[in-house]
N, C-alpha and C. Protein backbone atom coordinates (compact mmCIF):
# COMPACT_ATOMS: atom_id res chain seq x y z
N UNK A 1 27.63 -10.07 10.26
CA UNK A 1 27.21 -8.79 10.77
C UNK A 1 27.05 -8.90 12.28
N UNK A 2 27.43 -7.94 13.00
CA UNK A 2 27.66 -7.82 14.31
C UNK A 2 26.60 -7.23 14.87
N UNK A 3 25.95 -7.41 15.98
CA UNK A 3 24.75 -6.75 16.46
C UNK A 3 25.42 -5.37 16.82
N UNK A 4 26.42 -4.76 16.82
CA UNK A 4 26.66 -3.34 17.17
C UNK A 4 27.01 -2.66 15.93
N UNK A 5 27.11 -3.32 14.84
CA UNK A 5 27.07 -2.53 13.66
C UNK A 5 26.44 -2.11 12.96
N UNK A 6 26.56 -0.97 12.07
CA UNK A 6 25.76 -0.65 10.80
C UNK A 6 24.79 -1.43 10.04
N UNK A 7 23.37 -1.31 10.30
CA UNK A 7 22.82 -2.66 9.70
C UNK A 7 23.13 -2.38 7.68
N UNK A 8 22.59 -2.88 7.40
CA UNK A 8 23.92 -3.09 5.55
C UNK A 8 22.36 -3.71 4.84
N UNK A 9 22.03 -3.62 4.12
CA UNK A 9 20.75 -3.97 3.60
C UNK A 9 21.49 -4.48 2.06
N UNK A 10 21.91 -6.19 2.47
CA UNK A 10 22.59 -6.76 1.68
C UNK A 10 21.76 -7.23 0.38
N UNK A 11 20.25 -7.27 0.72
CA UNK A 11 19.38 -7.49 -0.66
C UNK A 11 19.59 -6.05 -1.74
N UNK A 12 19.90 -5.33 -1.05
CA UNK A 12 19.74 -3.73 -2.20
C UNK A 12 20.98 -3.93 -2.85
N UNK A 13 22.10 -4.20 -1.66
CA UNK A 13 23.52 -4.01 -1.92
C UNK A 13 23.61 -4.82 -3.40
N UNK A 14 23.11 -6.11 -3.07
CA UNK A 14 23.62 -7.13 -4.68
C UNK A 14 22.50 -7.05 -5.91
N UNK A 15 20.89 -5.80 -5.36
CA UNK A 15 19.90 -5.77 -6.36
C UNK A 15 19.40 -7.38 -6.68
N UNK A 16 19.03 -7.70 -5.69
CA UNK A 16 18.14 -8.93 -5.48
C UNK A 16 16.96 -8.72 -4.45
N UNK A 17 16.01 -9.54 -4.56
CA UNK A 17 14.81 -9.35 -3.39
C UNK A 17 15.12 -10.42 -2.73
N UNK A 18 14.52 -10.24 -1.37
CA UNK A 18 14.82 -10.67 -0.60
C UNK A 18 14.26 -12.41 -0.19
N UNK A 19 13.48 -12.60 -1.26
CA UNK A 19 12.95 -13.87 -1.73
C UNK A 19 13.69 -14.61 -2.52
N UNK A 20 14.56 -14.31 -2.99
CA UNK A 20 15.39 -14.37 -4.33
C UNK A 20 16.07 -15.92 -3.87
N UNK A 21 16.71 -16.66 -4.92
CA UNK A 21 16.95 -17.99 -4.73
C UNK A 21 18.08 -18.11 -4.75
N UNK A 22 19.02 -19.23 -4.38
CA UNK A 22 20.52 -19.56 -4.45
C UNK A 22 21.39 -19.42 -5.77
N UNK A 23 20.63 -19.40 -7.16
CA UNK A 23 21.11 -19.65 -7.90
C UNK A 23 20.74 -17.34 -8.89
N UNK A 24 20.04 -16.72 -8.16
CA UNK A 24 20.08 -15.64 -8.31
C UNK A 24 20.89 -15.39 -8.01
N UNK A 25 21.19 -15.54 -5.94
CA UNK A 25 21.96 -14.79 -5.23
C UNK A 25 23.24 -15.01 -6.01
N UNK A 26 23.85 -16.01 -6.27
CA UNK A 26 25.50 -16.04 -7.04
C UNK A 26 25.45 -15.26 -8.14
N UNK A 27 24.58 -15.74 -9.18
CA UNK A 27 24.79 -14.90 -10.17
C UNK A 27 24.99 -13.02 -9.61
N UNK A 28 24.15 -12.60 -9.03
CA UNK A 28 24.55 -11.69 -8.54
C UNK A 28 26.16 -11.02 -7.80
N UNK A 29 26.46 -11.74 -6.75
CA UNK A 29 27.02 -12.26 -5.87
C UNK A 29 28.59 -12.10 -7.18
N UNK A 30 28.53 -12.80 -8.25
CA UNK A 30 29.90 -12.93 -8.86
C UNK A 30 29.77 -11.76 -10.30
N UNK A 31 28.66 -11.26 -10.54
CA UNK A 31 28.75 -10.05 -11.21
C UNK A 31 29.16 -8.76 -10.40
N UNK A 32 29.14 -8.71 -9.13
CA UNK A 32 29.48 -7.49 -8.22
C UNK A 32 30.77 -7.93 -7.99
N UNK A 33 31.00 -8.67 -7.75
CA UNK A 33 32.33 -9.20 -7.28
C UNK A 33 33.48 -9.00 -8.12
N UNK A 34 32.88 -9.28 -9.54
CA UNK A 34 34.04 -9.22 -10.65
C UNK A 34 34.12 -7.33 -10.76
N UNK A 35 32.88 -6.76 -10.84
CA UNK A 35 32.56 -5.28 -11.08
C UNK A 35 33.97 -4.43 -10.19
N UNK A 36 33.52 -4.80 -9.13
CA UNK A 36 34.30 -4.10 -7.58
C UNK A 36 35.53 -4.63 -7.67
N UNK A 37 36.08 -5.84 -7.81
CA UNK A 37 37.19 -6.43 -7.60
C UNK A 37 38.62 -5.45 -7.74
N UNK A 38 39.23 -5.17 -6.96
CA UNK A 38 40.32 -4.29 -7.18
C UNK A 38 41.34 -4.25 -8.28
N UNK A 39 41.46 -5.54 -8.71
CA UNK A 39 41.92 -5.63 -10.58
C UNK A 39 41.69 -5.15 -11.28
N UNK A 40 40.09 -4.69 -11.53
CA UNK A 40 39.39 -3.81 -12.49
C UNK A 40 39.37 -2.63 -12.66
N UNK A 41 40.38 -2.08 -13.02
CA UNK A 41 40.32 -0.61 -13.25
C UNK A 41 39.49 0.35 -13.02
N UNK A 42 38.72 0.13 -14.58
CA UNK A 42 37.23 1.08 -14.45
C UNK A 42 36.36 1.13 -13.31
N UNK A 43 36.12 0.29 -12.63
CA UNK A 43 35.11 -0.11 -11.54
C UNK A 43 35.53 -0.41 -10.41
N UNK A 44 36.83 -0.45 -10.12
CA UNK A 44 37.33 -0.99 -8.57
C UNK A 44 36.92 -0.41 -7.38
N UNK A 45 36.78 -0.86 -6.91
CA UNK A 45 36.06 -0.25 -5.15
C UNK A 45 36.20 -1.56 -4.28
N UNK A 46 37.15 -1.27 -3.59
CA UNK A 46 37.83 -2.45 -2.51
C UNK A 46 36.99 -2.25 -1.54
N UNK A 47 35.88 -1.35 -1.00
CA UNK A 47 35.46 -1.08 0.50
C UNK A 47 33.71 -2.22 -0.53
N UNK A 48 33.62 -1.81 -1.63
CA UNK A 48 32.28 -2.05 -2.43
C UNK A 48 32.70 -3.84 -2.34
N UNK A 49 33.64 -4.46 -2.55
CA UNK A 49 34.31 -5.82 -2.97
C UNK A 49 34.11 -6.07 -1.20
N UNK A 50 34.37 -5.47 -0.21
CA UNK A 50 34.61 -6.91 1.02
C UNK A 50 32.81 -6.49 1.37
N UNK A 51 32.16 -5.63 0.87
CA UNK A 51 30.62 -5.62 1.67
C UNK A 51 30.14 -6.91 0.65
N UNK A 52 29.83 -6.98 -0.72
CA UNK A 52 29.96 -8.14 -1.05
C UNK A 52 30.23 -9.11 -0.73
N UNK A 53 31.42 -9.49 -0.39
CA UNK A 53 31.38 -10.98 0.08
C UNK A 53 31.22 -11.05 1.18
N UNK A 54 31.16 -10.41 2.45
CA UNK A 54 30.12 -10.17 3.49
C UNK A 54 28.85 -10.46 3.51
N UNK A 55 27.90 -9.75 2.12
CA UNK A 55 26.36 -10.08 2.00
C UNK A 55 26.59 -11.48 1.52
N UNK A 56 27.37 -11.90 0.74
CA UNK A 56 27.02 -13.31 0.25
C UNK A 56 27.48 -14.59 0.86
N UNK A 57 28.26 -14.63 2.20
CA UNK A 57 28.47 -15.26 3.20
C UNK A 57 27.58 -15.22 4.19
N UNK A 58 26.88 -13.94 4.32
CA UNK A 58 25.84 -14.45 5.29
C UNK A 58 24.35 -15.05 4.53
N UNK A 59 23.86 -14.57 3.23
CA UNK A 59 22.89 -14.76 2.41
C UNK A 59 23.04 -16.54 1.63
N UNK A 60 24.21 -16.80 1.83
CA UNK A 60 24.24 -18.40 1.15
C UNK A 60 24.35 -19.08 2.34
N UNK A 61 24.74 -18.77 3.45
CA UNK A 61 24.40 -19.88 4.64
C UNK A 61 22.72 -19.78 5.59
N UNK A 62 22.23 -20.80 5.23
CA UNK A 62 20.54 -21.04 5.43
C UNK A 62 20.09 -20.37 7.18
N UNK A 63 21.35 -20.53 7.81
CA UNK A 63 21.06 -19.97 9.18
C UNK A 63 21.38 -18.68 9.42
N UNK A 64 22.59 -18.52 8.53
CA UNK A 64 22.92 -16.75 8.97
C UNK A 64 22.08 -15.91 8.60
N UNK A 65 21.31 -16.60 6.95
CA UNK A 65 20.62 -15.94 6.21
C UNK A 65 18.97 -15.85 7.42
N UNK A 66 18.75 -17.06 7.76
CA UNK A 66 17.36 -16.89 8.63
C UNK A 66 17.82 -15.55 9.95
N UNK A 67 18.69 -15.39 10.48
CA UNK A 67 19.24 -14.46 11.58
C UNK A 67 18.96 -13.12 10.94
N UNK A 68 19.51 -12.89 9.89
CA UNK A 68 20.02 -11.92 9.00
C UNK A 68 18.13 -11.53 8.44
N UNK A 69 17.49 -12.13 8.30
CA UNK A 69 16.53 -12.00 8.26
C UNK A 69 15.26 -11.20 8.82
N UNK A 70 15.48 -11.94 10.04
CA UNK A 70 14.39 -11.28 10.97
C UNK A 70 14.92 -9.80 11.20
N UNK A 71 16.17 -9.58 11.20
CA UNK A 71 17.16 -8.31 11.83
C UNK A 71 16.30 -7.23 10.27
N UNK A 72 16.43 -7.91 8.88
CA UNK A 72 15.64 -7.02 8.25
C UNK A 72 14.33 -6.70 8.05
N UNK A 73 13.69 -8.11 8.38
CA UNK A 73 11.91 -7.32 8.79
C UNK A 73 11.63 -6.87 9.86
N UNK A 74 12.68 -6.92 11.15
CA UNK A 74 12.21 -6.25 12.33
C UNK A 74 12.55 -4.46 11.75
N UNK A 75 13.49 -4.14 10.94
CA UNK A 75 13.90 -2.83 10.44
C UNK A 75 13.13 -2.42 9.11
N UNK A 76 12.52 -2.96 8.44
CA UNK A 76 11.67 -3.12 7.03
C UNK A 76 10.26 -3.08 7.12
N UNK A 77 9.78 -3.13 8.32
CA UNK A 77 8.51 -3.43 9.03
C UNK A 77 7.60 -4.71 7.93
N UNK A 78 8.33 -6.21 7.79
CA UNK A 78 7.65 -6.47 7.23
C UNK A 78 8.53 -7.44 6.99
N UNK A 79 7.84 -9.05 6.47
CA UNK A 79 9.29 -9.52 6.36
C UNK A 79 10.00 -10.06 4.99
N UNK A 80 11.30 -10.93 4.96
CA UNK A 80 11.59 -11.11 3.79
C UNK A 80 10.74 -12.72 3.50
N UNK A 81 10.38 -12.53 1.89
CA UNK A 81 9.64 -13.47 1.85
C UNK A 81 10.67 -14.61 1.05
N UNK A 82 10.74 -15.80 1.05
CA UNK A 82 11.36 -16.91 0.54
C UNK A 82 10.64 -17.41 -0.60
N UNK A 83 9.60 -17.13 -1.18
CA UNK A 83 8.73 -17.56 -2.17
C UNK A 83 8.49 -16.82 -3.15
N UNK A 84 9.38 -15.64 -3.02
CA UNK A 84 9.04 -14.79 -4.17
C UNK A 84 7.23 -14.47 -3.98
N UNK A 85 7.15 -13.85 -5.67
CA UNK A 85 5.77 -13.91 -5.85
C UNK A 85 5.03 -15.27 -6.09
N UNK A 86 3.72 -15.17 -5.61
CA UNK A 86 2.80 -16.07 -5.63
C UNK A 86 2.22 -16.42 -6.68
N UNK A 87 1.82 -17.18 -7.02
CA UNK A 87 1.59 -18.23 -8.56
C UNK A 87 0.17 -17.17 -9.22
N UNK A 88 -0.86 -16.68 -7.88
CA UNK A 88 -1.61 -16.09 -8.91
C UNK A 88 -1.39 -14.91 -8.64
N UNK A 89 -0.04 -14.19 -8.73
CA UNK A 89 0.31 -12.81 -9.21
C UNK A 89 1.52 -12.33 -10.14
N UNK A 90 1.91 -13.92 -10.69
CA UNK A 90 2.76 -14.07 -12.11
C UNK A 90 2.18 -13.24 -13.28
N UNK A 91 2.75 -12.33 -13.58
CA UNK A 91 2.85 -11.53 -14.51
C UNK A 91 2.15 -12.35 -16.02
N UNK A 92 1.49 -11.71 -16.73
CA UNK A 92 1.32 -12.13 -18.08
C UNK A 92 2.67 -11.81 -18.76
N UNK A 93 2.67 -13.11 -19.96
CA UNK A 93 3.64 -12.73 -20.65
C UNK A 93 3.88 -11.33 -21.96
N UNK A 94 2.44 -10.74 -22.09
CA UNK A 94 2.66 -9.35 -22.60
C UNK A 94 3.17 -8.48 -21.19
N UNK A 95 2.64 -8.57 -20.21
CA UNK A 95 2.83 -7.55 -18.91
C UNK A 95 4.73 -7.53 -18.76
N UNK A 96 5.06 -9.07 -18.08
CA UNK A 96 6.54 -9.27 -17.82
C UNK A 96 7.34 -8.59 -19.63
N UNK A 97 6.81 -9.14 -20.55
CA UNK A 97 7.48 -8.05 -21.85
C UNK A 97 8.41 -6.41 -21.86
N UNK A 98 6.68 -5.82 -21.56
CA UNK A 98 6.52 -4.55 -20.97
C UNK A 98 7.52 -3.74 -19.90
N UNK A 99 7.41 -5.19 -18.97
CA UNK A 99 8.20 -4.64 -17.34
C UNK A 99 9.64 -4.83 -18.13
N UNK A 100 10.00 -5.65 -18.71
CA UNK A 100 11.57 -5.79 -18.54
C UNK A 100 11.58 -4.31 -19.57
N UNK A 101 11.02 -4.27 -21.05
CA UNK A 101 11.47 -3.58 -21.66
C UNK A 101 11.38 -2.12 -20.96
N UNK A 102 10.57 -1.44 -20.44
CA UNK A 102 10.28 -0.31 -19.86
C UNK A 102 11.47 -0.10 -18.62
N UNK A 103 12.28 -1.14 -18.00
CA UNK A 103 13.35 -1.60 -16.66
C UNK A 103 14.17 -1.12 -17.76
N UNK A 104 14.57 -1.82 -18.45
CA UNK A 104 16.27 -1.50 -19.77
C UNK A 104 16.40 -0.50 -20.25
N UNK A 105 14.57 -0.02 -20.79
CA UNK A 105 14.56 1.84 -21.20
C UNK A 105 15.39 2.46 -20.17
N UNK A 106 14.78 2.32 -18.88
CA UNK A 106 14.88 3.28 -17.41
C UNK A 106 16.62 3.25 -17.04
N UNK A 107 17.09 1.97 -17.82
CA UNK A 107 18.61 1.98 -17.35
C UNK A 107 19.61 2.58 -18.39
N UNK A 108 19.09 2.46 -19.97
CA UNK A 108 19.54 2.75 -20.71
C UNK A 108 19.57 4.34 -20.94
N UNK A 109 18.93 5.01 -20.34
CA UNK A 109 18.48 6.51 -19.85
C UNK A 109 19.24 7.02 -19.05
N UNK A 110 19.57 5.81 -18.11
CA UNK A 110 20.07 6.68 -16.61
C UNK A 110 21.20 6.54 -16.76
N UNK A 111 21.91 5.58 -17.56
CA UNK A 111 23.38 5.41 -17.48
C UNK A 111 24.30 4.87 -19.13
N UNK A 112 24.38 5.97 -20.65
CA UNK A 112 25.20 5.04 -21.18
C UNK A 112 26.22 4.41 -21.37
N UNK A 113 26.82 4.72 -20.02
CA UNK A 113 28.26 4.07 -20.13
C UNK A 113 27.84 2.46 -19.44
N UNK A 114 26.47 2.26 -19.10
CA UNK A 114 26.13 0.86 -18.25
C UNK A 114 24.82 0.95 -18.68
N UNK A 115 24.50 0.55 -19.99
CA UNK A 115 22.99 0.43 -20.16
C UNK A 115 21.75 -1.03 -19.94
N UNK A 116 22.49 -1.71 -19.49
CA UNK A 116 22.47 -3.29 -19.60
C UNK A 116 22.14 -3.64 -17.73
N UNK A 117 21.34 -4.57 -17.58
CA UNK A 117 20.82 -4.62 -16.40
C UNK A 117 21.00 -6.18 -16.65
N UNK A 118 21.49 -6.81 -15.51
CA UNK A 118 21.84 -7.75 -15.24
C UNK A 118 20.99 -9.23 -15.29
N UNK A 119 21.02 -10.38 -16.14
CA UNK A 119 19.49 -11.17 -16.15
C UNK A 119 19.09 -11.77 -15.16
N UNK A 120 19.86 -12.00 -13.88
CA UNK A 120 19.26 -12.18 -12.87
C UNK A 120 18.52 -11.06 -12.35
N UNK A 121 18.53 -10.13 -12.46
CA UNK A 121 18.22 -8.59 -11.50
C UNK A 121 16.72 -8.73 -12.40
N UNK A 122 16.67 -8.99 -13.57
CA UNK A 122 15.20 -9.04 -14.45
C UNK A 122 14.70 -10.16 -14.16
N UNK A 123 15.37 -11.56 -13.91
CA UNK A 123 14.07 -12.85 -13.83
C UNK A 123 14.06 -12.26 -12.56
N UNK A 124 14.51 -11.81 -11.43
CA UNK A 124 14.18 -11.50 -9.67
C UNK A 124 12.92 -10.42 -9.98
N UNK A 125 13.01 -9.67 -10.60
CA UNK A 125 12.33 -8.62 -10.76
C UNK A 125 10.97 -9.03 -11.20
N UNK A 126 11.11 -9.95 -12.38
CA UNK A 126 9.46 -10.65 -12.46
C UNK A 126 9.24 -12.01 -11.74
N UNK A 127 10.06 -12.24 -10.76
CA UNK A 127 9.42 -13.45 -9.97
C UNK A 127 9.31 -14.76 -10.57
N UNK A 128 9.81 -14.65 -11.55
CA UNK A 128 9.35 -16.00 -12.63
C UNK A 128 10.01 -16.93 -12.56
N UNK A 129 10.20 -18.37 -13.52
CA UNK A 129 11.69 -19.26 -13.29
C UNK A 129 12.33 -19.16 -13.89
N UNK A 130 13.46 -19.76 -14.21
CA UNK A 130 14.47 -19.72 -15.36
C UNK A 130 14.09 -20.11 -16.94
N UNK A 131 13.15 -20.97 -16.40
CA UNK A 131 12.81 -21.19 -17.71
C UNK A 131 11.72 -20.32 -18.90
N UNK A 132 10.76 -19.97 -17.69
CA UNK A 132 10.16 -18.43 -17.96
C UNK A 132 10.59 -17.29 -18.48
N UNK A 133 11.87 -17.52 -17.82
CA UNK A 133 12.72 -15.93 -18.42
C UNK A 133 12.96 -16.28 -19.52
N UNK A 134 13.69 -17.40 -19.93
CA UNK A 134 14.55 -17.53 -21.15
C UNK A 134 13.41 -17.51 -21.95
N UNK A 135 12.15 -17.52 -21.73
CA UNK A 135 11.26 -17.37 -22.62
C UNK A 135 11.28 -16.19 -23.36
N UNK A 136 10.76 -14.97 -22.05
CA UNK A 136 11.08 -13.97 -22.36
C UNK A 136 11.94 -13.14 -23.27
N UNK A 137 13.10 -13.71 -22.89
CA UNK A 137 14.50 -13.03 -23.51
C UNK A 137 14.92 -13.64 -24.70
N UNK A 138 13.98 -14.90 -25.20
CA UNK A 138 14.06 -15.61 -26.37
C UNK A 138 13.07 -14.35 -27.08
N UNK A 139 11.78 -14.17 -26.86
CA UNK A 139 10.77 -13.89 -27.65
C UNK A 139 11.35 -12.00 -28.31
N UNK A 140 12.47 -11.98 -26.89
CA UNK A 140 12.11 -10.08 -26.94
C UNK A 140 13.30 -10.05 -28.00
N UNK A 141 14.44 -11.10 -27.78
CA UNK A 141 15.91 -10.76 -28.27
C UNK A 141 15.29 -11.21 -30.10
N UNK A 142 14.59 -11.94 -30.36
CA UNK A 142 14.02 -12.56 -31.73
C UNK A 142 13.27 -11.64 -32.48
N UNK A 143 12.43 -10.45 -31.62
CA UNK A 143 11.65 -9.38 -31.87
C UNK A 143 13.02 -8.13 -32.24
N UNK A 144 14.11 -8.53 -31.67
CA UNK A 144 15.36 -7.32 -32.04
C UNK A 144 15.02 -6.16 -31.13
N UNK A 145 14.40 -6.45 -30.04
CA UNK A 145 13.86 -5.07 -28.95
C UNK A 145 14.89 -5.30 -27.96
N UNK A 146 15.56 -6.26 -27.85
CA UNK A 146 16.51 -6.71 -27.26
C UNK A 146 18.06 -7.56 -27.11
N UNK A 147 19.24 -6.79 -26.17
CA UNK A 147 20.40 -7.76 -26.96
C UNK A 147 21.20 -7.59 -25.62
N UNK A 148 22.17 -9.04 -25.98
CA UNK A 148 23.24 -8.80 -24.69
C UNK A 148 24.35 -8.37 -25.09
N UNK A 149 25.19 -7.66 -24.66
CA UNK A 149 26.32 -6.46 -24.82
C UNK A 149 27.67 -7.20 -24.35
N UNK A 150 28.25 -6.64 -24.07
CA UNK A 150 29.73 -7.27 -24.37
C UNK A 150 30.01 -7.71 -22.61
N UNK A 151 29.13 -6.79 -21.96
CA UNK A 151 29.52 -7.46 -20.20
C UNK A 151 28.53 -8.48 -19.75
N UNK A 152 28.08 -8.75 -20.56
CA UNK A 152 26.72 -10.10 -20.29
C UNK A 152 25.51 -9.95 -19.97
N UNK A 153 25.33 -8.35 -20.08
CA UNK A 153 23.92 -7.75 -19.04
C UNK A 153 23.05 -7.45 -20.38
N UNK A 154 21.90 -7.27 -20.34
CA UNK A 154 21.13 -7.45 -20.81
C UNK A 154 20.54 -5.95 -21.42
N UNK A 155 20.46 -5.24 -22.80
CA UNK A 155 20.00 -4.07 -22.69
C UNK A 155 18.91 -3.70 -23.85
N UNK A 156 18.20 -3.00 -23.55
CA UNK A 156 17.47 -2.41 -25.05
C UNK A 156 17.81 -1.81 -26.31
N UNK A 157 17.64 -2.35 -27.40
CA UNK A 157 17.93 -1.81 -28.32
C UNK A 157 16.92 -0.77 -29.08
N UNK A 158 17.44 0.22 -30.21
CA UNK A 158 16.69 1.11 -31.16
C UNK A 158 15.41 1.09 -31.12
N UNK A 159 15.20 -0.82 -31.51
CA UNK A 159 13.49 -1.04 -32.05
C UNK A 159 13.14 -1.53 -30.84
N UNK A 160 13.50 -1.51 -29.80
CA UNK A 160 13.34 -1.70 -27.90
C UNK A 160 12.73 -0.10 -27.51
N UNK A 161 13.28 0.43 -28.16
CA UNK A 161 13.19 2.41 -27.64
C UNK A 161 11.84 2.44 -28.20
N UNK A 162 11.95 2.40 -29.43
CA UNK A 162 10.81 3.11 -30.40
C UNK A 162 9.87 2.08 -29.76
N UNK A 163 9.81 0.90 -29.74
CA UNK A 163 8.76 -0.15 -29.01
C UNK A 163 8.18 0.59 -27.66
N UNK A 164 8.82 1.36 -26.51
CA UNK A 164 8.25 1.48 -25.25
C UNK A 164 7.73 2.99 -25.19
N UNK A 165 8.24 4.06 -26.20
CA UNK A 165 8.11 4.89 -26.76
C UNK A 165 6.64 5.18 -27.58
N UNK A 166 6.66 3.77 -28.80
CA UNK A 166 4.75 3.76 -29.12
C UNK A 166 4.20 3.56 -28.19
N UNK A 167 4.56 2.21 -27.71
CA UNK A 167 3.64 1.89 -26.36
C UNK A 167 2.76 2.78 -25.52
N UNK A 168 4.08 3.57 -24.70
CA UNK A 168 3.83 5.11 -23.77
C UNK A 168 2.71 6.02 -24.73
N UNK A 169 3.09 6.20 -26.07
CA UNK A 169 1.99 7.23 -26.62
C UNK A 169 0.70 6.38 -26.62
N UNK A 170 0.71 5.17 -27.24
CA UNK A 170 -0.33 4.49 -27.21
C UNK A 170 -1.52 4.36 -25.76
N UNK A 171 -1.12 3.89 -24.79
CA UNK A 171 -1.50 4.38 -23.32
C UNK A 171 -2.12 5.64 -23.23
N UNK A 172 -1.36 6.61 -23.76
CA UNK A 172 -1.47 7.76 -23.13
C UNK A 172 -3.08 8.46 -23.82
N UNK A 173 -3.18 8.18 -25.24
CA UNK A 173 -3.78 8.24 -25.99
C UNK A 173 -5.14 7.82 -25.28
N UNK A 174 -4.91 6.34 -25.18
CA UNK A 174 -6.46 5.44 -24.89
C UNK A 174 -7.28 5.97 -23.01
N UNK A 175 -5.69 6.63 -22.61
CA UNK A 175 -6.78 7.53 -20.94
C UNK A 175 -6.69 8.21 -21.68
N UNK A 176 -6.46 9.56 -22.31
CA UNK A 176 -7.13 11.12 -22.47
C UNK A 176 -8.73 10.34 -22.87
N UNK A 177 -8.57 9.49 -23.89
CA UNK A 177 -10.04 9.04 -24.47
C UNK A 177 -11.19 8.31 -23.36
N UNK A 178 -10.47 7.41 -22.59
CA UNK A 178 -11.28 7.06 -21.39
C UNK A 178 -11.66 8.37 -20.66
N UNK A 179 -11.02 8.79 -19.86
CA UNK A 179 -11.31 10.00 -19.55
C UNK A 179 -12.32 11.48 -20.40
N UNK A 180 -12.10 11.49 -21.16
CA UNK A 180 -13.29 12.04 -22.00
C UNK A 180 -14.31 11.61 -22.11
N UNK A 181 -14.56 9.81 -22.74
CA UNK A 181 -15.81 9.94 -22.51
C UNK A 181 -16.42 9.68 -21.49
N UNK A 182 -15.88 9.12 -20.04
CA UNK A 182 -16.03 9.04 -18.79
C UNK A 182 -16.96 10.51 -18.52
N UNK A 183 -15.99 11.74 -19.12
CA UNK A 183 -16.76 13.26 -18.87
C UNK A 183 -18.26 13.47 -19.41
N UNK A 184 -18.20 12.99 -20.66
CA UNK A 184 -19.02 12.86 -21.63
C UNK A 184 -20.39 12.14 -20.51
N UNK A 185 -20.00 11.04 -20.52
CA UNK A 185 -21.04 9.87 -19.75
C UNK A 185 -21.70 10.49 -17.80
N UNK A 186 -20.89 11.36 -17.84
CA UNK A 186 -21.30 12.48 -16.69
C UNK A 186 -22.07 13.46 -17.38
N UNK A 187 -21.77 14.15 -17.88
CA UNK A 187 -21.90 14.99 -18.79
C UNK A 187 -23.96 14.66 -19.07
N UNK A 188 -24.31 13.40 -19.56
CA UNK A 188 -25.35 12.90 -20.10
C UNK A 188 -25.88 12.56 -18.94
N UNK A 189 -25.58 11.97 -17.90
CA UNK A 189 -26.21 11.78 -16.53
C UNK A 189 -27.11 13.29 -15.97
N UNK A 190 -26.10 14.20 -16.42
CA UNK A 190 -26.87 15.68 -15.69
C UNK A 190 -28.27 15.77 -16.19
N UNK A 191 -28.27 15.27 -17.43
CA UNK A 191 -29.37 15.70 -18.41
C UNK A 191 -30.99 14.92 -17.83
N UNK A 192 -30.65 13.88 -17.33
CA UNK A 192 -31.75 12.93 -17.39
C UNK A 192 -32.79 13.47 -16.01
């Protein structure tokens, strides 16, 4: 990237954070690549294919990437962090559950011709390690709330829907009730 050009916000471009690790960035990096690649019919976008390997030439070399850096927290007001999240703001493993399944709902909604979200884009998303995830995606895919599809991405299934679906009513249920007797417990304060 040229200091007189278009700045390109190559973490959005490949749906990685900007903490994200070497072995995210590729996986990413060669799922866009194959997506865009001008061979591919359904998906080709030759202008989408050279910004790609643009972000991932400057994002896999440790110096372009530090340059490339500051240029986005001086524009981000804030900077990119290399550590991901911090050890005591790792997600519980009911919470990270939740996040992915409620992420696959949100994709499986927005798009069914692409309902499947990529498993790097979900372990980046909860900050966790590899081995963490596969936890995850062991416990959720064994529960049948979850499955991988024929392009390798990761999506919610039926008893995935109806799962985030109780959930949501369930929630919704336990504030109207907090909230009531919260009123209630005002309510008895006036009295005294």
């Amino acid at each position: 990237m040229e200091d007189d050009e278009k700045f390109v916000d190559y973490y959005e471009l490949l749906h990685v954070t900007p903490g994200c690790d070497d072995r995210i960035l590729e996986a990413a990096y060669h799922h866009f690549l194959k997506k865009y690649h001008p061979d591919h019919a359904d998906t080709a976008d030759p202008e989408k294919f050279k910004t790609i390997l643009a972000a991932y030439k400057v994002l896999k070399d440790p110096k372009r990437r530090a340059k490339y850096d500051r240029t986005y927290a001086a524009l981000n007001g804030g900077g990119a962090s290399s550590s991901g999240l911090q050890e005591d703001e790792a997600l519980g493993d009911a919470q990270a559950h939740e996040l992915i399944l409620s992420n696959l709902y949100k994709q499986r909604r927005k798009s069914a011709k692409e309902p499947g979200l990529g498993p790097w884009m979900l372990q980046d998303m909860l900050g966790c390690s590899k081995e963490e995830f596969d936890f995850h995606v062991w416990y959720l895919r064994s529960k049948g709330l979850i499955d991988t599809i024929e392009d390798g991405t990761i999506a919610v299934t039926v008893a995935g829907v109806d799962h985030v679906i109780s959930t949501s009513k369930t929630s919704k249920a336990v504030k109207l009730i907090t909230e009531r007797n919260e009123k209630e417990d005002i309510g008895d304060g006036d009295l005294a």
